[in-house]
C-alpha atoms as a PDB file:
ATOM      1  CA  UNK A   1      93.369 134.582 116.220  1.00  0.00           C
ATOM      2  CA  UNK A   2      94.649 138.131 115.781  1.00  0.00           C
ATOM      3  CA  UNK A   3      92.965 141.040 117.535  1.00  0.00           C
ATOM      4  CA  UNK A   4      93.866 144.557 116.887  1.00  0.00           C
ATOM      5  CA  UNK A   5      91.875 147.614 118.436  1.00  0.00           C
ATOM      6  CA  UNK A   6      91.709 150.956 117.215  1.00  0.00           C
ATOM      7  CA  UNK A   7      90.835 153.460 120.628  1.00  0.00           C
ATOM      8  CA  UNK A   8      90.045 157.237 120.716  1.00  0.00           C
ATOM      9  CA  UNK A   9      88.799 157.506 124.036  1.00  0.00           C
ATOM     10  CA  UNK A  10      85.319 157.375 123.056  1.00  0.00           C
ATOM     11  CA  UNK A  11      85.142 155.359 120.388  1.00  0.00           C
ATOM     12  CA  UNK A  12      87.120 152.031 119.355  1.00  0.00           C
ATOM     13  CA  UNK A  13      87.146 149.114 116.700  1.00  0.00           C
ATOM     14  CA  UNK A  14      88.168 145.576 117.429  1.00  0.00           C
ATOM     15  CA  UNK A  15      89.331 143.489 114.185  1.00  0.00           C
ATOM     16  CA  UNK A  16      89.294 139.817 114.523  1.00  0.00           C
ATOM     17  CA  UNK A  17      91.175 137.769 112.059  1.00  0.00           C
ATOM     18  CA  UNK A  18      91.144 134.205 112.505  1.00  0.00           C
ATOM     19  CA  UNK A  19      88.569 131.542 114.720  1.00  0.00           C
ATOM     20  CA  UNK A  20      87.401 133.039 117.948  1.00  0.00           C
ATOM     21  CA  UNK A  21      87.295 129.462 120.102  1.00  0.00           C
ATOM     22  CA  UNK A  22      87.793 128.625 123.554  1.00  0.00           C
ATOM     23  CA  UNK A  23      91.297 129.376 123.656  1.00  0.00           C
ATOM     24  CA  UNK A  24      91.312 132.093 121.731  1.00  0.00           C
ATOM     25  CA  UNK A  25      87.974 133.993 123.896  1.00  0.00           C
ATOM     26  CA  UNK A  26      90.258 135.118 126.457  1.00  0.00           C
ATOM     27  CA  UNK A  27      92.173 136.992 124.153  1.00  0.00           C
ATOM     28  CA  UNK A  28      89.138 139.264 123.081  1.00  0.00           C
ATOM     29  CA  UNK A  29      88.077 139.437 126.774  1.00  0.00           C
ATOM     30  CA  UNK A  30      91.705 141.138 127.574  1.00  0.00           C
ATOM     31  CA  UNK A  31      91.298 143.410 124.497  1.00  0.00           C
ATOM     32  CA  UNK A  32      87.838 144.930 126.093  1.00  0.00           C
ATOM     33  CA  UNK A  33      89.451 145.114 129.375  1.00  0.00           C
ATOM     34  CA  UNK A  34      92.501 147.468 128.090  1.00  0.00           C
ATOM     35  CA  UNK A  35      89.281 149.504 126.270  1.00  0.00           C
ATOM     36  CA  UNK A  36      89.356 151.783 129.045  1.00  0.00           C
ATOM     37  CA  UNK A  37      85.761 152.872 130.906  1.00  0.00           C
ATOM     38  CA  UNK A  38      85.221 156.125 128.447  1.00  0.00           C
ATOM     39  CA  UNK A  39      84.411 153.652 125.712  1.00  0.00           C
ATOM     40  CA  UNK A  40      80.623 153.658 124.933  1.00  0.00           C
ATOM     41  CA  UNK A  41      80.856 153.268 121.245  1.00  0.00           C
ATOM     42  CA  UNK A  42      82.055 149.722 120.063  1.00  0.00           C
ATOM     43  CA  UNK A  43      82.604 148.018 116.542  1.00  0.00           C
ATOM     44  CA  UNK A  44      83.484 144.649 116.239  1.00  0.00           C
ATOM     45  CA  UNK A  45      84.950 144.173 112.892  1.00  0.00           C
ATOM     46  CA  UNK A  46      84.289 140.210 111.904  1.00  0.00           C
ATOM     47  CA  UNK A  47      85.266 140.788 108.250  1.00  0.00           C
ATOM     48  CA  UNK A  48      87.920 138.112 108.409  1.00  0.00           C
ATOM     49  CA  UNK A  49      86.581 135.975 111.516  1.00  0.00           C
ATOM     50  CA  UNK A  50      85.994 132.223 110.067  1.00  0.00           C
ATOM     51  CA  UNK A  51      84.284 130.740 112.899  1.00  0.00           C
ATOM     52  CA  UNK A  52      83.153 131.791 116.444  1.00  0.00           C
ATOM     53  CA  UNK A  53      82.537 128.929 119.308  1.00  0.00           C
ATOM     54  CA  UNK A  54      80.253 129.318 122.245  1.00  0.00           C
ATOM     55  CA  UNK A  55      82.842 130.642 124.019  1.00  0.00           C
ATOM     56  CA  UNK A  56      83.559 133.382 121.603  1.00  0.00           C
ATOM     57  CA  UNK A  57      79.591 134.350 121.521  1.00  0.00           C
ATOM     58  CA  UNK A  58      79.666 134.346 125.875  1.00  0.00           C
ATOM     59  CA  UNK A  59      82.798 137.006 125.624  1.00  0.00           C
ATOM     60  CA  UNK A  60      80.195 139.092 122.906  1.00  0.00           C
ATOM     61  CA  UNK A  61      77.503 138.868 124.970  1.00  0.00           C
ATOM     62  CA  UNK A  62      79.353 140.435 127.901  1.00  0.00           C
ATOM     63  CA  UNK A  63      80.949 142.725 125.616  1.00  0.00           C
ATOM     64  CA  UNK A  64      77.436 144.445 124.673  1.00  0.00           C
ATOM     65  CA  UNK A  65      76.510 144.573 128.302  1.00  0.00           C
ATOM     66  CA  UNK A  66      79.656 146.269 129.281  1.00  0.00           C
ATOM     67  CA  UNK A  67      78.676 148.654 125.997  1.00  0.00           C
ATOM     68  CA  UNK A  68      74.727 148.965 127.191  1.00  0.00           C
ATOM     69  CA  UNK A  69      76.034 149.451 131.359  1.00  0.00           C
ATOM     70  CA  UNK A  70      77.882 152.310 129.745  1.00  0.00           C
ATOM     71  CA  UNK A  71      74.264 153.442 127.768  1.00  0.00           C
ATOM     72  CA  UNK A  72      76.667 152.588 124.554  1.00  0.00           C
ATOM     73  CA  UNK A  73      75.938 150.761 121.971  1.00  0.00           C
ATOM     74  CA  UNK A  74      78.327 147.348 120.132  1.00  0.00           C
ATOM     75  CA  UNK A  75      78.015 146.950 116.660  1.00  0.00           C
ATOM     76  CA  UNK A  76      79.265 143.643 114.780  1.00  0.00           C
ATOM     77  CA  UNK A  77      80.147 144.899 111.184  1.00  0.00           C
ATOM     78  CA  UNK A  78      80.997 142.672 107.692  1.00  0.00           C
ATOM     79  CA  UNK A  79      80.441 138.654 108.908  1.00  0.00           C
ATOM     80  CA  UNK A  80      80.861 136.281 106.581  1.00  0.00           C
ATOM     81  CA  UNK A  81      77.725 133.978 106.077  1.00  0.00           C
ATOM     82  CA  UNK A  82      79.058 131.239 108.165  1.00  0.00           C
ATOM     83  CA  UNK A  83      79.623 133.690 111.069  1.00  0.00           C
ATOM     84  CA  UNK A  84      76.231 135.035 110.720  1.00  0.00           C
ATOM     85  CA  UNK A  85      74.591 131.673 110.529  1.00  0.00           C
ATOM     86  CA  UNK A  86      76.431 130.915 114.013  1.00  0.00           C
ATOM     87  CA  UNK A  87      74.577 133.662 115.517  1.00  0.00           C
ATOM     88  CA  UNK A  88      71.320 132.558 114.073  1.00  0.00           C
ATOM     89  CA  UNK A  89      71.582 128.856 115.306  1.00  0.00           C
ATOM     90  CA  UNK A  90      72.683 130.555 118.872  1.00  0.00           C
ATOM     91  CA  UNK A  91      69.372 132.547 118.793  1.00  0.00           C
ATOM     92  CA  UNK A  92      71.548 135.913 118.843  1.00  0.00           C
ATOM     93  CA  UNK A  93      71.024 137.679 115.328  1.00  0.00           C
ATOM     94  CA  UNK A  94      68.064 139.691 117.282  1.00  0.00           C
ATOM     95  CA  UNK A  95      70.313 140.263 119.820  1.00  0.00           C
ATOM     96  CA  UNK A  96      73.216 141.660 118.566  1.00  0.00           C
ATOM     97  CA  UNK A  97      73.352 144.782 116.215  1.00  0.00           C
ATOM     98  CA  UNK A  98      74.921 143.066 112.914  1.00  0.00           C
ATOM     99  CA  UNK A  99      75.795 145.013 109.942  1.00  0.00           C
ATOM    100  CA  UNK A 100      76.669 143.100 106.787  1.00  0.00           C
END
């Protein structure tokens, strides 16, 4: 997996390329670490993610509760089907705010 973050302060985008699995969840988790705590504004770009594991959904899930602690907001933008059928089956498409 590939991760590369775009940060203003305020604002950033995360673009995963790649499967986000349990070896590669630890990865993303580091990337929201190095965010910084003036983040509030998040974008997940899954526009070429080809799979995320339960793993990969658990580091998400923290992700928009480190993004709603801040009164923020996460976005997931431009999944593939598959990806989007993952967070169906996980009961998360409600959950999340997913923009195709």
């Amino acid at each position: 997996m590939q991760i590369k973050t775009n940060n203003d302060g305020r604002k950033a985008t995360i673009f995963l390329e790649g499967k986000l699995t349990v070896q590669t969840a630890p990865d993303l988790s580091s990337a929201l670490e190095e965010l910084g705590e003036g983040v509030d504004n998040l974008v997940i770009d899954l526009a070429k993610t080809e799979y995320i594991a339960s793993a990969g959904l658990r580091v998400l899930v923290t992700a928009d509760k480190m993004m709603s602690g801040r009164k923020g907001s996460l976005r997931l933008v431009h999944p593939n089907d598959d990806v989007v059928e993952i967070f169906e089956m996980a009961g998360l498409s409600d959950v999340f705010k997913i923009e195709r």
